[in-house]
PDB file of N, CA and C in Angstrom:
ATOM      1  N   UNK A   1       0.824  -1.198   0.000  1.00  0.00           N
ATOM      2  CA  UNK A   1       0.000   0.000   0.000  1.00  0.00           C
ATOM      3  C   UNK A   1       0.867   1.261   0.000  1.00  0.00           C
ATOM      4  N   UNK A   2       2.274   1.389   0.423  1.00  0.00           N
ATOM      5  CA  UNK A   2       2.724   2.040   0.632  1.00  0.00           C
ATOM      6  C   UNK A   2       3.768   2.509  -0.429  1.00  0.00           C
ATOM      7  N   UNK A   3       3.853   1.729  -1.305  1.00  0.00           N
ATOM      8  CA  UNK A   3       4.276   1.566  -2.582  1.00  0.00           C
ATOM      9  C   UNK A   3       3.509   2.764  -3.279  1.00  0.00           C
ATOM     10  N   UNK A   4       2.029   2.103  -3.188  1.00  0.00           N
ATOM     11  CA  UNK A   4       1.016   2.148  -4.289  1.00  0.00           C
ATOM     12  C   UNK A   4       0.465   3.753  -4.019  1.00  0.00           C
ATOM     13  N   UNK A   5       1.020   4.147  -2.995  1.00  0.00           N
ATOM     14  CA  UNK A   5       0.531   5.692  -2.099  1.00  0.00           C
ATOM     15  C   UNK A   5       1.837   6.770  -3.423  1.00  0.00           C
ATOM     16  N   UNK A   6       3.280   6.186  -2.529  1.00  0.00           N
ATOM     17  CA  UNK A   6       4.248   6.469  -3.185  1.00  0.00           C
ATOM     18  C   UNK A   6       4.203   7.249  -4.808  1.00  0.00           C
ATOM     19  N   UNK A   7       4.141   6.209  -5.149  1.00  0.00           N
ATOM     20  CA  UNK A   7       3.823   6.177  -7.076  1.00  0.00           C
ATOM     21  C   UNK A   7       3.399   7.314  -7.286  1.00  0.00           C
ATOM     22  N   UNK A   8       1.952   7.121  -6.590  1.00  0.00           N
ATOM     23  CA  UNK A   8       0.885   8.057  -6.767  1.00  0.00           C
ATOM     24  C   UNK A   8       1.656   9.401  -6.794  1.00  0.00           C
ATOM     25  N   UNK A   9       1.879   9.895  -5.598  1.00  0.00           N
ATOM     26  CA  UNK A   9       2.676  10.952  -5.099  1.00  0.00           C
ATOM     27  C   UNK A   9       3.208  11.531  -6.490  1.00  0.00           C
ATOM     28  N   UNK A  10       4.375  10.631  -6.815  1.00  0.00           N
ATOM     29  CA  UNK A  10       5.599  11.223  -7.579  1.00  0.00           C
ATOM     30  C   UNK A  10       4.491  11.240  -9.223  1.00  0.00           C
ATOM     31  N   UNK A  11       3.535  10.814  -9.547  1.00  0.00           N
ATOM     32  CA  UNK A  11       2.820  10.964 -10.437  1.00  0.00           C
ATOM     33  C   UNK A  11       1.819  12.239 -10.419  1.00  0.00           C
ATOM     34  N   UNK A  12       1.640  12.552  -9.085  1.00  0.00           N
ATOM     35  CA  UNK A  12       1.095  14.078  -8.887  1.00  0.00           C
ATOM     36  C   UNK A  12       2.146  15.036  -9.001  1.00  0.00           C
ATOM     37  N   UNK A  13       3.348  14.672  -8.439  1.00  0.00           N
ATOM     38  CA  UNK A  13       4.593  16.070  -8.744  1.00  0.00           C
ATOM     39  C   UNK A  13       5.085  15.765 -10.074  1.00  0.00           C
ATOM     40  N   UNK A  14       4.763  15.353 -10.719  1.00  0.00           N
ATOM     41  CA  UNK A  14       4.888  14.837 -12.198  1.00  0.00           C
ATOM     42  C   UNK A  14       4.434  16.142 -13.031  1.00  0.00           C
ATOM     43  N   UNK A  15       2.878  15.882 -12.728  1.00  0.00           N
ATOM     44  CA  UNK A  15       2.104  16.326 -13.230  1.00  0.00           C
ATOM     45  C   UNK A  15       1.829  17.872 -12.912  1.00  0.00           C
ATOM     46  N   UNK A  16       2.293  17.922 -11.793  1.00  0.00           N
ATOM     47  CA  UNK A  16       2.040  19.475 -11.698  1.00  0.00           C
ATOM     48  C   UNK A  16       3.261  20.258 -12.159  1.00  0.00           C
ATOM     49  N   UNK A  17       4.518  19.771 -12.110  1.00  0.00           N
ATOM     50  CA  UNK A  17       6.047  19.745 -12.631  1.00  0.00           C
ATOM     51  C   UNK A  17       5.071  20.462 -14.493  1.00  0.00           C
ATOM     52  N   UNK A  18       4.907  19.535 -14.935  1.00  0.00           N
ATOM     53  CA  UNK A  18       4.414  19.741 -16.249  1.00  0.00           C
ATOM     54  C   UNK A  18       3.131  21.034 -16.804  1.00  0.00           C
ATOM     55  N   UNK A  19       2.764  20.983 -15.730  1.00  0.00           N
ATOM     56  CA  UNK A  19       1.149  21.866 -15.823  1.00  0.00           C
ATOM     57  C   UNK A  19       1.901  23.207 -15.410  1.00  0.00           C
ATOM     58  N   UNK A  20       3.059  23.316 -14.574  1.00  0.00           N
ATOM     59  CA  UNK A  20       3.574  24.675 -14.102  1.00  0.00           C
ATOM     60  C   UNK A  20       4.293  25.440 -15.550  1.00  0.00           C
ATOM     61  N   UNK A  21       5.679  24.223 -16.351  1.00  0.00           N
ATOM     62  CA  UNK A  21       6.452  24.569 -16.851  1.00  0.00           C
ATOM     63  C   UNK A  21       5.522  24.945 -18.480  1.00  0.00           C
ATOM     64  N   UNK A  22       4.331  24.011 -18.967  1.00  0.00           N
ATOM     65  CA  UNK A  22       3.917  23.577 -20.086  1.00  0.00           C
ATOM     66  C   UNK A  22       3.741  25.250 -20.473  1.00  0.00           C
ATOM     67  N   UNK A  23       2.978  26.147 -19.864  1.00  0.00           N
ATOM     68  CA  UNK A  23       2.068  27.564 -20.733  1.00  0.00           C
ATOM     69  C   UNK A  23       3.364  28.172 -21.585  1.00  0.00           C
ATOM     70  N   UNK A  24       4.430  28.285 -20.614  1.00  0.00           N
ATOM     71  CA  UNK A  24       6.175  28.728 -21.270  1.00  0.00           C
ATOM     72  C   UNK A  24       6.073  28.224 -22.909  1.00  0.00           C
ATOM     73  N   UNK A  25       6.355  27.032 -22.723  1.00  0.00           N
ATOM     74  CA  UNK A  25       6.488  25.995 -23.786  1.00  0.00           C
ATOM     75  C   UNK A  25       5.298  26.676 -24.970  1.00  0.00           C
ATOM     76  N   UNK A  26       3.850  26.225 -24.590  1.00  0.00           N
ATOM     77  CA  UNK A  26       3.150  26.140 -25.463  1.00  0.00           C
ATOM     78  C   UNK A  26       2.978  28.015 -25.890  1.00  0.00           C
ATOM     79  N   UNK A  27       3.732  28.964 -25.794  1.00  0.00           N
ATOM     80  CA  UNK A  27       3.281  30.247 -26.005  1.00  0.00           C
ATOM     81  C   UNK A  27       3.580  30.278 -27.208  1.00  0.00           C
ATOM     82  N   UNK A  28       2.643  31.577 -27.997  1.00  0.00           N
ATOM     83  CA  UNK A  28       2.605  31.798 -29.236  1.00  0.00           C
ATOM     84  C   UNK A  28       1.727  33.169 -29.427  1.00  0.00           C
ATOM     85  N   UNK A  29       2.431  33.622 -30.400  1.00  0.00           N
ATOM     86  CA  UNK A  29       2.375  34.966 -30.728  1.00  0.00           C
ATOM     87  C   UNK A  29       0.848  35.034 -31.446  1.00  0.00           C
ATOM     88  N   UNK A  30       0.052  35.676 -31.013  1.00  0.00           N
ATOM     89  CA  UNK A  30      -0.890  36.251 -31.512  1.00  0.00           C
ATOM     90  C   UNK A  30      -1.206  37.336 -32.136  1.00  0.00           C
ATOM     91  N   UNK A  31      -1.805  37.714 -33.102  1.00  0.00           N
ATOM     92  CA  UNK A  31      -1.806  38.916 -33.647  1.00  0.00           C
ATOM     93  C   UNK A  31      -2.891  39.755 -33.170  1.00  0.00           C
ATOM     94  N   UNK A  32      -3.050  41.478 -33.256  1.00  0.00           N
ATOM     95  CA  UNK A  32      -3.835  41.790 -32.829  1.00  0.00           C
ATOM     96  C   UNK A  32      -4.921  42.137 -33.869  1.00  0.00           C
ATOM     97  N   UNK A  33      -6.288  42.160 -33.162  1.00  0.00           N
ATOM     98  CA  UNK A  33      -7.858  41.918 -33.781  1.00  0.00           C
ATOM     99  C   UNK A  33      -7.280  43.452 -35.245  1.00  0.00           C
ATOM    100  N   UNK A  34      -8.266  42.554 -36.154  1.00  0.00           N
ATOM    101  CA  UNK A  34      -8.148  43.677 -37.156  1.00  0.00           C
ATOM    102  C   UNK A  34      -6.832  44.194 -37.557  1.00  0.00           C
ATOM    103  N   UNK A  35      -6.463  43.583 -37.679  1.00  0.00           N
ATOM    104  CA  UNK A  35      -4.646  43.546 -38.403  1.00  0.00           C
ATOM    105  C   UNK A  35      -4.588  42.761 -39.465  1.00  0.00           C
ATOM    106  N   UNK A  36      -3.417  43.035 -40.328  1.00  0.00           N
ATOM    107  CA  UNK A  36      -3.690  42.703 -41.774  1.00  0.00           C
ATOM    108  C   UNK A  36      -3.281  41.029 -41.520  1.00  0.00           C
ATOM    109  N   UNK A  37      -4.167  40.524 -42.546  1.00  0.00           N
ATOM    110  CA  UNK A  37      -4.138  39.076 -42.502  1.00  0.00           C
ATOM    111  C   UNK A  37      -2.508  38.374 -42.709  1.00  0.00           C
ATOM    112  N   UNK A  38      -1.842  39.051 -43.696  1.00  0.00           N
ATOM    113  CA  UNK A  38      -0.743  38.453 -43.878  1.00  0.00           C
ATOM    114  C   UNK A  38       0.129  38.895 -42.917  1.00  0.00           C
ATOM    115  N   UNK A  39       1.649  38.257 -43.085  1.00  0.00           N
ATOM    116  CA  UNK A  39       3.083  38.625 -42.149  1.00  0.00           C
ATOM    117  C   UNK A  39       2.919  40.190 -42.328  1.00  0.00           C
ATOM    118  N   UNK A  40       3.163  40.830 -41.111  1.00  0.00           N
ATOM    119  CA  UNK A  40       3.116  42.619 -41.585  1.00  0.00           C
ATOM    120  C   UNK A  40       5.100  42.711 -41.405  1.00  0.00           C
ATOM    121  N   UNK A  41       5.431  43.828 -40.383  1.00  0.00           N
ATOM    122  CA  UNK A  41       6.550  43.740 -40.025  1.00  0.00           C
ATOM    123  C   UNK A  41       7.304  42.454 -40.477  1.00  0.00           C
ATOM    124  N   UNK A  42       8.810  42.795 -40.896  1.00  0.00           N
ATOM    125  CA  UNK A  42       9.375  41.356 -40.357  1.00  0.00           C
ATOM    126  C   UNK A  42      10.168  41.729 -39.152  1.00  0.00           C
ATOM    127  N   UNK A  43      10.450  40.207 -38.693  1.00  0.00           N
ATOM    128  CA  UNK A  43      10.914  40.616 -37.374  1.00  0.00           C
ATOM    129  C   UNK A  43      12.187  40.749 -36.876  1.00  0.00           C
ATOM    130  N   UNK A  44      13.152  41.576 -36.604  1.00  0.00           N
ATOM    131  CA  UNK A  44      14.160  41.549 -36.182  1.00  0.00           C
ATOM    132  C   UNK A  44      14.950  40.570 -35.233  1.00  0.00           C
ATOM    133  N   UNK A  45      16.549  40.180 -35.622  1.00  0.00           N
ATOM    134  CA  UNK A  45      17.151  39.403 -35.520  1.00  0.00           C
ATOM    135  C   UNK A  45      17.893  40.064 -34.167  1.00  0.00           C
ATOM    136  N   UNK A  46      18.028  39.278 -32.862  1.00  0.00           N
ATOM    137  CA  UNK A  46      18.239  39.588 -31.842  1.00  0.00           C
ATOM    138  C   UNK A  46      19.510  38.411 -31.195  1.00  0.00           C
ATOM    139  N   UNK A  47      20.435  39.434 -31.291  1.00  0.00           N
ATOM    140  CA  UNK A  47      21.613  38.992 -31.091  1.00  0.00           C
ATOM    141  C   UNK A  47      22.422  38.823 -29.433  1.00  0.00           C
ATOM    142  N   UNK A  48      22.315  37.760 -28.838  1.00  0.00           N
ATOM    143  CA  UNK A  48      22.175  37.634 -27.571  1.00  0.00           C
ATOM    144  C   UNK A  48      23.944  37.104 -27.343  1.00  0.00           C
ATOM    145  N   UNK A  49      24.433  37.940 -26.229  1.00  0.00           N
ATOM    146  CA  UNK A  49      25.539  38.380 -25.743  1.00  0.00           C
ATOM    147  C   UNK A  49      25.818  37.721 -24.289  1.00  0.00           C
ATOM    148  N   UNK A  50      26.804  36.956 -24.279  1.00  0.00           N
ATOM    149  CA  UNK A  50      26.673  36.507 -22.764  1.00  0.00           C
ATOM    150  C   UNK A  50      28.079  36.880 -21.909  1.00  0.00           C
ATOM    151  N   UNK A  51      27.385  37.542 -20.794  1.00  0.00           N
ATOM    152  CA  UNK A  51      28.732  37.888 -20.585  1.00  0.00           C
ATOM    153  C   UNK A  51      28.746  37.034 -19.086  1.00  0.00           C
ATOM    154  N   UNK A  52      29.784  36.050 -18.712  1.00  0.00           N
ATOM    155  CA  UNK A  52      29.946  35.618 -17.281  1.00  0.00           C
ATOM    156  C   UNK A  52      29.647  34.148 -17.829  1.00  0.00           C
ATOM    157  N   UNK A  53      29.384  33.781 -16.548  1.00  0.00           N
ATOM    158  CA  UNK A  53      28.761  31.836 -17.036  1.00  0.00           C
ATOM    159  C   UNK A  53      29.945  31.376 -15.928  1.00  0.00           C
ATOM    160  N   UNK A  54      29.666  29.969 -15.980  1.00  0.00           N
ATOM    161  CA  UNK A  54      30.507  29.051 -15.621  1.00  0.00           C
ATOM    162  C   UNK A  54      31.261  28.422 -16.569  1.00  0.00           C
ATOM    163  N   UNK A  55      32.098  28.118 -16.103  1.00  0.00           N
ATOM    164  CA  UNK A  55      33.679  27.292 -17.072  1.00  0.00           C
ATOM    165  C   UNK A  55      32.895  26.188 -16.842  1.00  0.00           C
ATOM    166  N   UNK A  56      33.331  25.463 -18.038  1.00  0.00           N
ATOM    167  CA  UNK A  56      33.074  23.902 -17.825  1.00  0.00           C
ATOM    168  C   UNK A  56      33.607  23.081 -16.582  1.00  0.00           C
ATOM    169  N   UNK A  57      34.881  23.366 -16.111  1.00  0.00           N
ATOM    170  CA  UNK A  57      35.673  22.744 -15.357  1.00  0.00           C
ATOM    171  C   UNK A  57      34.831  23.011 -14.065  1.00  0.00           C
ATOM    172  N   UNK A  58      34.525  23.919 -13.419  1.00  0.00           N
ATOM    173  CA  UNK A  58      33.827  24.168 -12.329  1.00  0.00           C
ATOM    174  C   UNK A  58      31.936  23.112 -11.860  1.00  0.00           C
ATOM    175  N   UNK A  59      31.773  23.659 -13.684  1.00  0.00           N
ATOM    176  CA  UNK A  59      30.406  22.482 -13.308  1.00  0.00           C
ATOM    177  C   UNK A  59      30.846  21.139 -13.229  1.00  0.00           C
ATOM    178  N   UNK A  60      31.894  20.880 -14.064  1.00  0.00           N
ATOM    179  CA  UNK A  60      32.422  19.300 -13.709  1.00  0.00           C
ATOM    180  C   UNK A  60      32.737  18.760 -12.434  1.00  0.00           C
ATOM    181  N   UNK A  61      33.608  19.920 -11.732  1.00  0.00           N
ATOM    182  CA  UNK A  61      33.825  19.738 -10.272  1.00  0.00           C
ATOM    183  C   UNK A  61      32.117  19.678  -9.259  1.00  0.00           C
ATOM    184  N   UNK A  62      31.421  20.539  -9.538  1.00  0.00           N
ATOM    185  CA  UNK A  62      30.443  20.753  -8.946  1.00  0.00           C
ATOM    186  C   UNK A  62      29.311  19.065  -8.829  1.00  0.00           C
ATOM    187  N   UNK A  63      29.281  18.319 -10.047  1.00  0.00           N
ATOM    188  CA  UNK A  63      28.887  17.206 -10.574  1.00  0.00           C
ATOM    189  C   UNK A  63      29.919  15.998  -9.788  1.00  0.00           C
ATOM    190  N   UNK A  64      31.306  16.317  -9.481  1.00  0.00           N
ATOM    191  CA  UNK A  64      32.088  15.176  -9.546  1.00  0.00           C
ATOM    192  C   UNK A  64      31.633  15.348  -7.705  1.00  0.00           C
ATOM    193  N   UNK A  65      31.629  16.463  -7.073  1.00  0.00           N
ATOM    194  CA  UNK A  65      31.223  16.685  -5.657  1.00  0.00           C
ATOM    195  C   UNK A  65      29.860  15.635  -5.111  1.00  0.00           C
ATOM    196  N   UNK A  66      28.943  16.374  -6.288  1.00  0.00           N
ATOM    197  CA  UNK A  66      27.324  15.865  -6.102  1.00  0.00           C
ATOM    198  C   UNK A  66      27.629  14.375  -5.962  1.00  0.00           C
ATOM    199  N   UNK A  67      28.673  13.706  -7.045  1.00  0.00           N
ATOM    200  CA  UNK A  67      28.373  12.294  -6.651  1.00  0.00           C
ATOM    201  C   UNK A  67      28.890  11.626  -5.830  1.00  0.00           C
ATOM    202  N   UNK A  68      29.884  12.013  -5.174  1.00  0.00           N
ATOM    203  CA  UNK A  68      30.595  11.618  -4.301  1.00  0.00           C
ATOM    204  C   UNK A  68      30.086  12.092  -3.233  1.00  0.00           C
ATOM    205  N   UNK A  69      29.343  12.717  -2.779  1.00  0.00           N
ATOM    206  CA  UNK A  69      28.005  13.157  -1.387  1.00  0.00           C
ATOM    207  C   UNK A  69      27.559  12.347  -1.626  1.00  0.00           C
ATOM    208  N   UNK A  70      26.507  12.140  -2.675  1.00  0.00           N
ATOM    209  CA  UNK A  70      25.782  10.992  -2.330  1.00  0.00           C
ATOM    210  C   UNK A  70      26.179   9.705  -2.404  1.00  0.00           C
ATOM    211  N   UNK A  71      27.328   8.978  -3.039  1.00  0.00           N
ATOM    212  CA  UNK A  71      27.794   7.698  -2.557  1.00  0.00           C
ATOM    213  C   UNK A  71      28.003   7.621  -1.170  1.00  0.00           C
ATOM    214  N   UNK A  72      28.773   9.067  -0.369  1.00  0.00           N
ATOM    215  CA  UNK A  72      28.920   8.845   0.871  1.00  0.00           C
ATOM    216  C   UNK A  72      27.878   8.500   1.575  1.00  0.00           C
ATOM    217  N   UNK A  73      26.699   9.313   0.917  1.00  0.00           N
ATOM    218  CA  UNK A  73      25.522   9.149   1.903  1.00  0.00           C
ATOM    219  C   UNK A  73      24.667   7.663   1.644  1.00  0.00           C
ATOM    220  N   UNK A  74      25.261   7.417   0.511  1.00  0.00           N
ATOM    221  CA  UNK A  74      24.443   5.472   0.512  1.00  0.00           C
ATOM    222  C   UNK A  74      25.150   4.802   1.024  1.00  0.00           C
ATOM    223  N   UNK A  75      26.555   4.767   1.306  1.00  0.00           N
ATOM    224  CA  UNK A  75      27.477   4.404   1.869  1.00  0.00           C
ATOM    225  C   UNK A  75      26.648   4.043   3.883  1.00  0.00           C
ATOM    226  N   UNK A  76      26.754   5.464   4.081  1.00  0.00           N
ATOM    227  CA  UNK A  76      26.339   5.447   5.322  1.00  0.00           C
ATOM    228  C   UNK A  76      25.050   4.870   5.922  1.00  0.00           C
ATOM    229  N   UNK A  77      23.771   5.419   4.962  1.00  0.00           N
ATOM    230  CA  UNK A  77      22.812   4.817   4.872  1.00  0.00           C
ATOM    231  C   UNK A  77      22.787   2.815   4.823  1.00  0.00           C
ATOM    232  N   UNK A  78      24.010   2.208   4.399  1.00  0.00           N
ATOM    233  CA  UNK A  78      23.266   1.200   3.606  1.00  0.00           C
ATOM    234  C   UNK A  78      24.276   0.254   5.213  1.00  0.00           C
ATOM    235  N   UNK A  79      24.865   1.101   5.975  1.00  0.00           N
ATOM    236  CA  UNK A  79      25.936   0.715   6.732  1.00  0.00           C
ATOM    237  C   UNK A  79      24.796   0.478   8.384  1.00  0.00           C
ATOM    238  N   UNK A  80      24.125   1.905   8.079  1.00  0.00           N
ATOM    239  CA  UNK A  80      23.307   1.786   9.271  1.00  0.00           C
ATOM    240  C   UNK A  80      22.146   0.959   9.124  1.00  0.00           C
ATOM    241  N   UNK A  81      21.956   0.853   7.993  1.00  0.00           N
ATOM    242  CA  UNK A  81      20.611  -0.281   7.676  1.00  0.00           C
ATOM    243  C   UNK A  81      20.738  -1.739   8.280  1.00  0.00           C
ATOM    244  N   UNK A  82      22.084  -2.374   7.715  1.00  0.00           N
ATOM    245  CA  UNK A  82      22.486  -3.344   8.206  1.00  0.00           C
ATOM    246  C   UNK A  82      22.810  -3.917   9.332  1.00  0.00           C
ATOM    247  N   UNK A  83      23.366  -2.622  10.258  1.00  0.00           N
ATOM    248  CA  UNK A  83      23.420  -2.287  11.546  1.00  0.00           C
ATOM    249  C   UNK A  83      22.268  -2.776  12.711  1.00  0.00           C
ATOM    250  N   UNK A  84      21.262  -2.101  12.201  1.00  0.00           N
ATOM    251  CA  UNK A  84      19.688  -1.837  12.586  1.00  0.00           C
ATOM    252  C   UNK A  84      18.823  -3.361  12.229  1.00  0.00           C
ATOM    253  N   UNK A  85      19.645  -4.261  10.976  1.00  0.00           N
ATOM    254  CA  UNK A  85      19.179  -5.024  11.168  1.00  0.00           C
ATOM    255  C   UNK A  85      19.816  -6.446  11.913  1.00  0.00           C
ATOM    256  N   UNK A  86      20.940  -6.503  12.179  1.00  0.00           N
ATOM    257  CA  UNK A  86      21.847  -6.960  12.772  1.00  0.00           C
ATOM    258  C   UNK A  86      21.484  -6.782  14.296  1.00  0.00           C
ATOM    259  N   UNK A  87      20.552  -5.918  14.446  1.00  0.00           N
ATOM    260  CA  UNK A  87      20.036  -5.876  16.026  1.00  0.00           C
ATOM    261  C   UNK A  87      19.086  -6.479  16.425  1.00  0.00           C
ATOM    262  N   UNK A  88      18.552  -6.231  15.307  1.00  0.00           N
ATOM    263  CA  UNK A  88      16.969  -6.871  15.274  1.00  0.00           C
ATOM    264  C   UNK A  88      16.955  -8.355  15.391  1.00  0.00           C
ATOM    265  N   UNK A  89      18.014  -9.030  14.424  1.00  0.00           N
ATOM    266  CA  UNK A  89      18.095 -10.513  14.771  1.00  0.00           C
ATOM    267  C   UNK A  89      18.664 -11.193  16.107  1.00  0.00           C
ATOM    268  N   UNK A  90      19.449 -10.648  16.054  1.00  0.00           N
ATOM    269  CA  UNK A  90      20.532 -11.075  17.679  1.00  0.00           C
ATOM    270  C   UNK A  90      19.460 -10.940  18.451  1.00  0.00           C
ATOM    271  N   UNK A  91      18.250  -9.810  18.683  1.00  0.00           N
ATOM    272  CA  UNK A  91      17.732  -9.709  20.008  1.00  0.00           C
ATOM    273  C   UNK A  91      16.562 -10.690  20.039  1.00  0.00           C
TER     274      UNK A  91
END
């Protein structure tokens, strides 16, 4: 049951994940009422400039960190599990 609760869950943050990000996605330019049927204007070419960012090397480090936290932390986790159950039998 607790499975079947679970699922559920991550199928509702799924879904709302999608229903938040989707209007972004699905936008589209409308024209306004009574405007000429065809393309009017064309549209200007917008030339985007970035100044700053991250180096590759830094997000790599940042990624090589993330996984090595969490091995530690399954590490620890999977240490105390065994632990916890190692008590349970003996007693």
């Amino acid at each position: 049951m607790n499975r079947i609760l679970t699922a559920l869950a991550t199928l509702a943050g799924a879904l709302l994940a999608f229903t938040a990000a989707s209007p972004a996605a699905f936008a589209v330019r409308v024209p306004p009422p009574g405007g000429a049927a065809g393309p009017g204007q064309a549209s200007s070419q917008v030339h985007t400039i970035v100044v700053g960012g991250m180096p590759g090397w830094q997000i790599a480090l940042i990624a090589t960190g993330a996984a090595l936290a969490a091995a530690a932390m399954a590490v620890f986790v999977d240490r105390a599990w065994v632990a916890r159950k190692a008590r349970a039998i003996t007693a």
